[in-house]
PDB file of N, CA and C in Angstrom:
ATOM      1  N   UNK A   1       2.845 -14.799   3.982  1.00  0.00           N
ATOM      2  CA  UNK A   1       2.070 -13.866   4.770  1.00  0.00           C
ATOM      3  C   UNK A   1       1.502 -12.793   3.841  1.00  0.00           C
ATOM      4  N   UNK A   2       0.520 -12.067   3.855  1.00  0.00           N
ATOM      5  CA  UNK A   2      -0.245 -11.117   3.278  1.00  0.00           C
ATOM      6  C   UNK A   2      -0.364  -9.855   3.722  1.00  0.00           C
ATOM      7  N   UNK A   3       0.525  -8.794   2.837  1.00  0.00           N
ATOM      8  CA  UNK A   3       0.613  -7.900   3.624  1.00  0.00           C
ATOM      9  C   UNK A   3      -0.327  -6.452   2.642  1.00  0.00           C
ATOM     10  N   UNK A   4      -0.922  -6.068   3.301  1.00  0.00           N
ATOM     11  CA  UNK A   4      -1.732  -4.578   2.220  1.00  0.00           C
ATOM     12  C   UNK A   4      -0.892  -3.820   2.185  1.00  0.00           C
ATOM     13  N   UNK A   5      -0.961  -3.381   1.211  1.00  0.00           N
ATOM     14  CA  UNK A   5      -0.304  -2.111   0.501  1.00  0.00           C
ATOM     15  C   UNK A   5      -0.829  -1.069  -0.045  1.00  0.00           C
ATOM     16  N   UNK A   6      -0.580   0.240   0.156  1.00  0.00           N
ATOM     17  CA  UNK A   6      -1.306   1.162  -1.141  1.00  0.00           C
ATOM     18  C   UNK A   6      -0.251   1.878  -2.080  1.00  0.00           C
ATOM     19  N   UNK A   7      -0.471   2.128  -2.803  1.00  0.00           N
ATOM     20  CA  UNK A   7       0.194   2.834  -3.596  1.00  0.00           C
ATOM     21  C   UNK A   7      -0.772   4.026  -4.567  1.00  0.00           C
ATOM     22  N   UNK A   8       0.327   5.249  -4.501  1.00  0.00           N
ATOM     23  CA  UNK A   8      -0.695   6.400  -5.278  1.00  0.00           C
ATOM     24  C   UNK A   8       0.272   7.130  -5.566  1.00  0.00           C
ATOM     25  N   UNK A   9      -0.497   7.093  -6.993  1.00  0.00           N
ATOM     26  CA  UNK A   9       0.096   7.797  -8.042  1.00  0.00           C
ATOM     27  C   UNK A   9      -0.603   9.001  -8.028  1.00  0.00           C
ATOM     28  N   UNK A  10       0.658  10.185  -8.149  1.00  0.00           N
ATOM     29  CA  UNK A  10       0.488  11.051  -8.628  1.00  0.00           C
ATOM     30  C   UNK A  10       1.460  11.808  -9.996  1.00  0.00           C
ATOM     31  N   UNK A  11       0.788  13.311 -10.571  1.00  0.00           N
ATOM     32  CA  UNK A  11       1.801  13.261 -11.547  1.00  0.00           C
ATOM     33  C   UNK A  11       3.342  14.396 -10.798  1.00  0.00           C
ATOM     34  N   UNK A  12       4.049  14.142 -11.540  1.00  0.00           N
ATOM     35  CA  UNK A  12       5.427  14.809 -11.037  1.00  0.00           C
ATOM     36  C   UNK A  12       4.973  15.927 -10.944  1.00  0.00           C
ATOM     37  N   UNK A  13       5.851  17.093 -10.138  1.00  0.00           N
ATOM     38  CA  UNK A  13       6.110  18.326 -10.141  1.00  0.00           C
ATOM     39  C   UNK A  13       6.639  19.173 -11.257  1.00  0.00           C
ATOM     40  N   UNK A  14       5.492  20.189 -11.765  1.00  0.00           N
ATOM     41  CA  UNK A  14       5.714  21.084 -12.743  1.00  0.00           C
ATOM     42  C   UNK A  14       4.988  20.055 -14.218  1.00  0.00           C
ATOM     43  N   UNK A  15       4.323  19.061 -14.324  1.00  0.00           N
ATOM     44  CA  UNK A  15       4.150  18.133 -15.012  1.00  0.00           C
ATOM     45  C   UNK A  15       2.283  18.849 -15.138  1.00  0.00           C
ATOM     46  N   UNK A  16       2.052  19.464 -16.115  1.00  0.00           N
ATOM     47  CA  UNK A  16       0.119  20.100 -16.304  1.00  0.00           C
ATOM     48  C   UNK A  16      -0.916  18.764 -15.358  1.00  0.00           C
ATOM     49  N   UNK A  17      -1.382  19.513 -15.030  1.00  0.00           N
ATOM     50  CA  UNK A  17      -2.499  18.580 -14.319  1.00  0.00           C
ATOM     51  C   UNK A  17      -4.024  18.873 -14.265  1.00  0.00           C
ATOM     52  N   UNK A  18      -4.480  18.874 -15.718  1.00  0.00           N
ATOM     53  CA  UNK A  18      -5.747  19.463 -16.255  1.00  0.00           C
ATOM     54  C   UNK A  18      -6.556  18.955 -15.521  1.00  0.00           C
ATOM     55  N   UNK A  19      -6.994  17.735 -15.139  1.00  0.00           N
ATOM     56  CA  UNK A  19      -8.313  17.247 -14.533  1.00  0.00           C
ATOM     57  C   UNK A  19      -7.992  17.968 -12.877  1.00  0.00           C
ATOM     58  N   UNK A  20      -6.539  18.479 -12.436  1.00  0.00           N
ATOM     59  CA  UNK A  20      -6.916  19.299 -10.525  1.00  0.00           C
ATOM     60  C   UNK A  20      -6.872  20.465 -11.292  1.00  0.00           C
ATOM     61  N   UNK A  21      -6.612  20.980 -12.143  1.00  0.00           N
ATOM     62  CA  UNK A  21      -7.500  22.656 -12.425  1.00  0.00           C
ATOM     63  C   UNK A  21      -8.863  22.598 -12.979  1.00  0.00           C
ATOM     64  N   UNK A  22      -9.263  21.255 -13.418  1.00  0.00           N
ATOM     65  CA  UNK A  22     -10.566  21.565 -13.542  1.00  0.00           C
ATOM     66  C   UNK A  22     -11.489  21.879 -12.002  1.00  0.00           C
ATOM     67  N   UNK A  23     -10.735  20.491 -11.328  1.00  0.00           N
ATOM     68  CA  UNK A  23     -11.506  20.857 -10.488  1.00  0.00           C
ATOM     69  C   UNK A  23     -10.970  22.044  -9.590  1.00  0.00           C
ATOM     70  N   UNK A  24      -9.848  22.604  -9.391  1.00  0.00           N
ATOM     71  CA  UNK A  24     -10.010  23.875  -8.402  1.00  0.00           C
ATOM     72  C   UNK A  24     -11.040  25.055  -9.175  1.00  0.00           C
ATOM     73  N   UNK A  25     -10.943  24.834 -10.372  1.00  0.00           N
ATOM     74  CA  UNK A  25     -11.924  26.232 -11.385  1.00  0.00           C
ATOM     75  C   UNK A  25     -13.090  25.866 -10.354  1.00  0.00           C
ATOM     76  N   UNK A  26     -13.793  24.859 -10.359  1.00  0.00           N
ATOM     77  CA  UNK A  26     -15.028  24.216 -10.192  1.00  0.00           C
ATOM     78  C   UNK A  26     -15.452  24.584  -8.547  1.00  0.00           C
ATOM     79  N   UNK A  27     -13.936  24.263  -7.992  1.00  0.00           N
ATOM     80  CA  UNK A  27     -14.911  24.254  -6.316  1.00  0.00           C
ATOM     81  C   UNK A  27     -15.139  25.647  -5.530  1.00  0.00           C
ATOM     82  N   UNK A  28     -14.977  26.820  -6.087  1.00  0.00           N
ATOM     83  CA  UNK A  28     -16.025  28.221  -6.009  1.00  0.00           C
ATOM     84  C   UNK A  28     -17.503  28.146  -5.995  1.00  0.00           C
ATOM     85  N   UNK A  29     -17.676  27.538  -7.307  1.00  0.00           N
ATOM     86  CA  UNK A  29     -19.125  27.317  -7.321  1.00  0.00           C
ATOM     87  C   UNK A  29     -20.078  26.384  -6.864  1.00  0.00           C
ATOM     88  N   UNK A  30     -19.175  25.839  -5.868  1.00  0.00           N
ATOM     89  CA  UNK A  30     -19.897  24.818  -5.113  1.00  0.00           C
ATOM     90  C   UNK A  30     -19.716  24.946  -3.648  1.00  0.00           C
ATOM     91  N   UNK A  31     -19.024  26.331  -3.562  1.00  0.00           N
ATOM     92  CA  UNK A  31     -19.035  26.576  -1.978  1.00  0.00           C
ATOM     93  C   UNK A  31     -18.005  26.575  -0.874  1.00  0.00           C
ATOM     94  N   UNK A  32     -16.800  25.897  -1.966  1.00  0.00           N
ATOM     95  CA  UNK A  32     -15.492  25.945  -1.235  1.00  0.00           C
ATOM     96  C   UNK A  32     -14.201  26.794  -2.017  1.00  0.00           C
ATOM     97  N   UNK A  33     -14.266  27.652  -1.114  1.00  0.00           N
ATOM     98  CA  UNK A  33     -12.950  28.981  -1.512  1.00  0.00           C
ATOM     99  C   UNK A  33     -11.926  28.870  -0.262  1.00  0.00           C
ATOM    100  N   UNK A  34     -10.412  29.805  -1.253  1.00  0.00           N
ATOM    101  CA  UNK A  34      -9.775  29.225  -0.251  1.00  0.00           C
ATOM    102  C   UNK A  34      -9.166  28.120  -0.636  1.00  0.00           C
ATOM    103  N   UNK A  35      -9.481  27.175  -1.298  1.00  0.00           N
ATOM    104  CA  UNK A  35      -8.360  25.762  -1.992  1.00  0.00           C
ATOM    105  C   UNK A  35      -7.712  26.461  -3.490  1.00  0.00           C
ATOM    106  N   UNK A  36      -6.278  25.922  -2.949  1.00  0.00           N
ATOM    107  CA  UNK A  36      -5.450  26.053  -4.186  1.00  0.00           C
ATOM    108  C   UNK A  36      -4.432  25.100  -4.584  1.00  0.00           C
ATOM    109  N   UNK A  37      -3.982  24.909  -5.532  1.00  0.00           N
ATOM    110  CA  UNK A  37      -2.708  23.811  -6.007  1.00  0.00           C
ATOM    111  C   UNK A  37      -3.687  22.326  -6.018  1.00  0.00           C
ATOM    112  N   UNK A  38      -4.847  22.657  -6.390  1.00  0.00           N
ATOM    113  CA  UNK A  38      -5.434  21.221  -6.213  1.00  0.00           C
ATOM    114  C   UNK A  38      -4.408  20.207  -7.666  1.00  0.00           C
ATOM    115  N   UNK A  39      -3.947  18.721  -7.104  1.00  0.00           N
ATOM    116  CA  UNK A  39      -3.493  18.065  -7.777  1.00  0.00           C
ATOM    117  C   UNK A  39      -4.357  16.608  -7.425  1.00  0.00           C
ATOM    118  N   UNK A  40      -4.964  16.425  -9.071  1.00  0.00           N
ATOM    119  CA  UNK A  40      -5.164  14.543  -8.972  1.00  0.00           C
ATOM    120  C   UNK A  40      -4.294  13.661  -9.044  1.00  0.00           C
ATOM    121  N   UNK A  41      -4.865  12.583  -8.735  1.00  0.00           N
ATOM    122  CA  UNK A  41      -4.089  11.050  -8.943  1.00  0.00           C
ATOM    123  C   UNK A  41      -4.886  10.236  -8.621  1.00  0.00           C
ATOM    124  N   UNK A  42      -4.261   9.202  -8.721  1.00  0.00           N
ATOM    125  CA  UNK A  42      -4.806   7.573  -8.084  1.00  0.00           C
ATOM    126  C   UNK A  42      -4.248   7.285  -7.210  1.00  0.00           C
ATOM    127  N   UNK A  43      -4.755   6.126  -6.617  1.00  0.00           N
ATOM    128  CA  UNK A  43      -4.529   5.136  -5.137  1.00  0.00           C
ATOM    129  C   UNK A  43      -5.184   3.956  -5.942  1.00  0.00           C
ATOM    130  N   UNK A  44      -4.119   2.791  -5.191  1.00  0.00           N
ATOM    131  CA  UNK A  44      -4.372   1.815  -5.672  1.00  0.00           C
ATOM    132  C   UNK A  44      -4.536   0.823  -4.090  1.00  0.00           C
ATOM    133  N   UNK A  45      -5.346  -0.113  -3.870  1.00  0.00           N
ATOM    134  CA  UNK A  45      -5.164  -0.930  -2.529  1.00  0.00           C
ATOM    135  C   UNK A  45      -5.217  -2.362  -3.123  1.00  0.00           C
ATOM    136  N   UNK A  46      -3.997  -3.105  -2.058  1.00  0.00           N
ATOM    137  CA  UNK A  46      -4.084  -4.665  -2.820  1.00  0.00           C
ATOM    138  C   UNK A  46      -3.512  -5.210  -1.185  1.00  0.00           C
ATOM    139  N   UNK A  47      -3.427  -6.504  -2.067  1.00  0.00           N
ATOM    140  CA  UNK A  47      -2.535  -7.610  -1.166  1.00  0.00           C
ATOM    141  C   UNK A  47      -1.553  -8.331  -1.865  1.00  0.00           C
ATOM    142  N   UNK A  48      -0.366  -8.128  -1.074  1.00  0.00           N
ATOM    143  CA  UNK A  48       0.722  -9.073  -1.489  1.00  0.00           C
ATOM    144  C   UNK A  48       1.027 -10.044  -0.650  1.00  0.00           C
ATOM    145  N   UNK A  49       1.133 -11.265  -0.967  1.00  0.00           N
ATOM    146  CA  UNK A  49       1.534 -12.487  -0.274  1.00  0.00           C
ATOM    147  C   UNK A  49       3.025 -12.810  -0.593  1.00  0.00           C
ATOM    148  N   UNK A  50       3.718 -12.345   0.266  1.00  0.00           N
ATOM    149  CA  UNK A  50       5.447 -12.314   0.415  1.00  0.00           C
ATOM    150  C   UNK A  50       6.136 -13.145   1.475  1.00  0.00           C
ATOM    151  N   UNK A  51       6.871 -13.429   1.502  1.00  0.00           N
ATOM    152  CA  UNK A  51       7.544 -14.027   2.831  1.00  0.00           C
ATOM    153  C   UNK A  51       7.796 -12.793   3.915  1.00  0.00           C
ATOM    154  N   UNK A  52       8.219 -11.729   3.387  1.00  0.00           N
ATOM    155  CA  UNK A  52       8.363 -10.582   4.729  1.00  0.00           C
ATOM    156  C   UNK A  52       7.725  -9.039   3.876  1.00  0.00           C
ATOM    157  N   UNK A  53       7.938  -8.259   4.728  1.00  0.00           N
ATOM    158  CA  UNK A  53       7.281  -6.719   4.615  1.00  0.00           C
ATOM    159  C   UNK A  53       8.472  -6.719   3.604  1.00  0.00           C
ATOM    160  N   UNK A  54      10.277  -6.728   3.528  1.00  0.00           N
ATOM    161  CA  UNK A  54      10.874  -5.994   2.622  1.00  0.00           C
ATOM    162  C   UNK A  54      10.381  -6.475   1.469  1.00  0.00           C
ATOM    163  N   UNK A  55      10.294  -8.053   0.855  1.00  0.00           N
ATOM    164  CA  UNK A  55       9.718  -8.708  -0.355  1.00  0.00           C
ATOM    165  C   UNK A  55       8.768  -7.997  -0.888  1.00  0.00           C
ATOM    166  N   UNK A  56       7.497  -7.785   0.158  1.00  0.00           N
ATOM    167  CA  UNK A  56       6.080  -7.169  -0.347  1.00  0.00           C
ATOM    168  C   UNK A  56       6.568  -5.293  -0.825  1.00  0.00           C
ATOM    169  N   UNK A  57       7.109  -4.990  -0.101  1.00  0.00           N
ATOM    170  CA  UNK A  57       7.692  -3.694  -0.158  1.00  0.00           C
ATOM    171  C   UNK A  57       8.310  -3.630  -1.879  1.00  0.00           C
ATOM    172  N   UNK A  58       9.208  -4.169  -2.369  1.00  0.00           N
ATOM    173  CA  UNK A  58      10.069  -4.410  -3.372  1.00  0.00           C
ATOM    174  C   UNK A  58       8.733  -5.025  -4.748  1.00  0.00           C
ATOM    175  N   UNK A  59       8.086  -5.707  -4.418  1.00  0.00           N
ATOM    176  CA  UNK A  59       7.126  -6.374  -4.863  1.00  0.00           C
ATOM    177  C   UNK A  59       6.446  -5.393  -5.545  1.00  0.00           C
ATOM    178  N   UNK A  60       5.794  -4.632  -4.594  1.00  0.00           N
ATOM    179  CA  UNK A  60       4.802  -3.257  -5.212  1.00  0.00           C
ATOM    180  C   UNK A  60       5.729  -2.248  -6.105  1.00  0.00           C
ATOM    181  N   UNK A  61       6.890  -2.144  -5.368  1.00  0.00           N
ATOM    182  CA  UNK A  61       7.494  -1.301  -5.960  1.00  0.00           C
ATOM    183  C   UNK A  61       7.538  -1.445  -7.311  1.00  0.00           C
ATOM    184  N   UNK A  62       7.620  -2.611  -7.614  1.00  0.00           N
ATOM    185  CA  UNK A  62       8.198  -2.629  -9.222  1.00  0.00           C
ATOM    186  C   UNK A  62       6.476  -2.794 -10.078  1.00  0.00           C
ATOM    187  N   UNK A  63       5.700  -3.358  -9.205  1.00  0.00           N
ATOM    188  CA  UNK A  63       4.117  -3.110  -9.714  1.00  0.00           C
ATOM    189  C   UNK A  63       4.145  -2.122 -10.209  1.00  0.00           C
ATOM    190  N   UNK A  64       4.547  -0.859  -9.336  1.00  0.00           N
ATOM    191  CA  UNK A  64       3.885   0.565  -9.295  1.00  0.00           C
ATOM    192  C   UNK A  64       4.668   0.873 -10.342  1.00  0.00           C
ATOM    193  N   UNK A  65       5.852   1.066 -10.582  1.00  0.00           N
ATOM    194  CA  UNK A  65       6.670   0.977 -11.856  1.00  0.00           C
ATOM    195  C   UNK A  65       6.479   0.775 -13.162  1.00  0.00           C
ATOM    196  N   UNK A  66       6.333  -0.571 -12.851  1.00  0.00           N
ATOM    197  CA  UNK A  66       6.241  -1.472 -14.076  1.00  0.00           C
ATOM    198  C   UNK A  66       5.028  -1.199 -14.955  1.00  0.00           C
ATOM    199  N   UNK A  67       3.483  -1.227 -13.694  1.00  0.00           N
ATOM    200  CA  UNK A  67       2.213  -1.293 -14.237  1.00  0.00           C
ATOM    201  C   UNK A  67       1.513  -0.162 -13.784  1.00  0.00           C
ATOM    202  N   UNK A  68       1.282   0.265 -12.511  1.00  0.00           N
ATOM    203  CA  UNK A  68       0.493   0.987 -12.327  1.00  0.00           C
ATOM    204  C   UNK A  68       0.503   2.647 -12.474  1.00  0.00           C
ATOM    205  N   UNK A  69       2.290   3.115 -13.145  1.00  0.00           N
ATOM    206  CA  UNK A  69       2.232   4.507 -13.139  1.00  0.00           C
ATOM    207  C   UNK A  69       2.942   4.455 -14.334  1.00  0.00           C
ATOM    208  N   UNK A  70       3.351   5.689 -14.723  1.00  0.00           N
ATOM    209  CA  UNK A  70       4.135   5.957 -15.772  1.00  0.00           C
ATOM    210  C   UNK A  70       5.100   6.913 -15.509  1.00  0.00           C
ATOM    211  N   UNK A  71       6.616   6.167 -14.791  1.00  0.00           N
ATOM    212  CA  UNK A  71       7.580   6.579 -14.498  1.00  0.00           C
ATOM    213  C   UNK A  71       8.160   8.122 -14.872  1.00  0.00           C
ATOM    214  N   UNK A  72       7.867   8.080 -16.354  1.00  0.00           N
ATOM    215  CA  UNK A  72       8.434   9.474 -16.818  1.00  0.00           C
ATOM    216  C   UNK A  72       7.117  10.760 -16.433  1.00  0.00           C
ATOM    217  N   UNK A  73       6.203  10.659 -16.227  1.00  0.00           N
ATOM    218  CA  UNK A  73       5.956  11.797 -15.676  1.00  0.00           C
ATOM    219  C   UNK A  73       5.056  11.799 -14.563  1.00  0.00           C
ATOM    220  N   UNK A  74       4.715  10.421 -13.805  1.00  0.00           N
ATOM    221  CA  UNK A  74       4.166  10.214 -12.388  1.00  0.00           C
ATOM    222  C   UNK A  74       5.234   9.922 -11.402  1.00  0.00           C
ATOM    223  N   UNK A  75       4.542   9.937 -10.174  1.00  0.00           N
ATOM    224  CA  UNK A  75       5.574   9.326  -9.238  1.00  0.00           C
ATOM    225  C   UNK A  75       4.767   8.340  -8.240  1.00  0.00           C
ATOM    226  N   UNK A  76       5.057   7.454  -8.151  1.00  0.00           N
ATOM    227  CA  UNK A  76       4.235   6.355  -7.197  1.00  0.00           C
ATOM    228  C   UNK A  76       5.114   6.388  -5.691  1.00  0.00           C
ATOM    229  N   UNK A  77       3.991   6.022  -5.144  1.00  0.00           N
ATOM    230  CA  UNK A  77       4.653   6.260  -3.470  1.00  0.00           C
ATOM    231  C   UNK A  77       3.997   4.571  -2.883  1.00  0.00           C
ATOM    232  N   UNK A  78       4.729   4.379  -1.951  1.00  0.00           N
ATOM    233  CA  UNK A  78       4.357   2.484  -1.824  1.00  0.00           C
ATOM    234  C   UNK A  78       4.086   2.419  -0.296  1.00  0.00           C
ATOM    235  N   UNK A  79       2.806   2.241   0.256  1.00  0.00           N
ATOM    236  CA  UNK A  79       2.680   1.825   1.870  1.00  0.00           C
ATOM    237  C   UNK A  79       2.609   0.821   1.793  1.00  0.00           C
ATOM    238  N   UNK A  80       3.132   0.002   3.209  1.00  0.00           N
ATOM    239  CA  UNK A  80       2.877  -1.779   3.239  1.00  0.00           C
ATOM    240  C   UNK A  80       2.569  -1.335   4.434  1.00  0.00           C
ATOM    241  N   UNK A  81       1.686  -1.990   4.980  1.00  0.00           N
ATOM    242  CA  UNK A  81       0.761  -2.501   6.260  1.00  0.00           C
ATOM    243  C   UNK A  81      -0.462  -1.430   6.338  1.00  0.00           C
ATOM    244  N   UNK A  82      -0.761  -0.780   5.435  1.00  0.00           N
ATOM    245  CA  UNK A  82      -2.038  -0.050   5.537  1.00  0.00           C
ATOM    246  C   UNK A  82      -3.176  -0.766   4.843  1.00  0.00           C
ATOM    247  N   UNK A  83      -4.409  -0.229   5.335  1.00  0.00           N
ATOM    248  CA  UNK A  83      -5.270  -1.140   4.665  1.00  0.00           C
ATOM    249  C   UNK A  83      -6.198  -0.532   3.938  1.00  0.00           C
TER     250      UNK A  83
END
């Protein structure tokens, strides 16, 4: 069965996050004040073909791990059934 998943990385807490202070510097001058603590990351969307949701669940997990973040100073978060 094929189940979607997302996963998004962001970086840990207290970990510099130059590209969301660039952009909070930035969004004054474009009209939006009032935002603070801006933090980036990624999102990733796929499909896993598992026998059940825990497999696909466990599946990404170790994706997100393994490949798509970098454990020591991101943290990946794992949805299954979103699309």
């Amino acid at each position: 069965m094929n189940y979607p998943v997302v996963v998004d990385v962001s970086l840990r807490p207290g970990i510099a996050d130059p590209e969301g202070a660039t952009i909070e510097r930035a969004l004054p001058a474009l009209g939006f004040t009032g935002v603070s603590a801006v933090r980036a990351g990624k999102s990733f969307r796929l499909v896993i073909d598992a026998p059940d949701e825990a497999t696909a669940r466990d599946r990404a997990r170790a994706l997100a791990d393994r490949v798509l973040s970098n454990p020591v100073i991101e943290v990946a978060t794992v949805r299954v059934g979103e699309s």
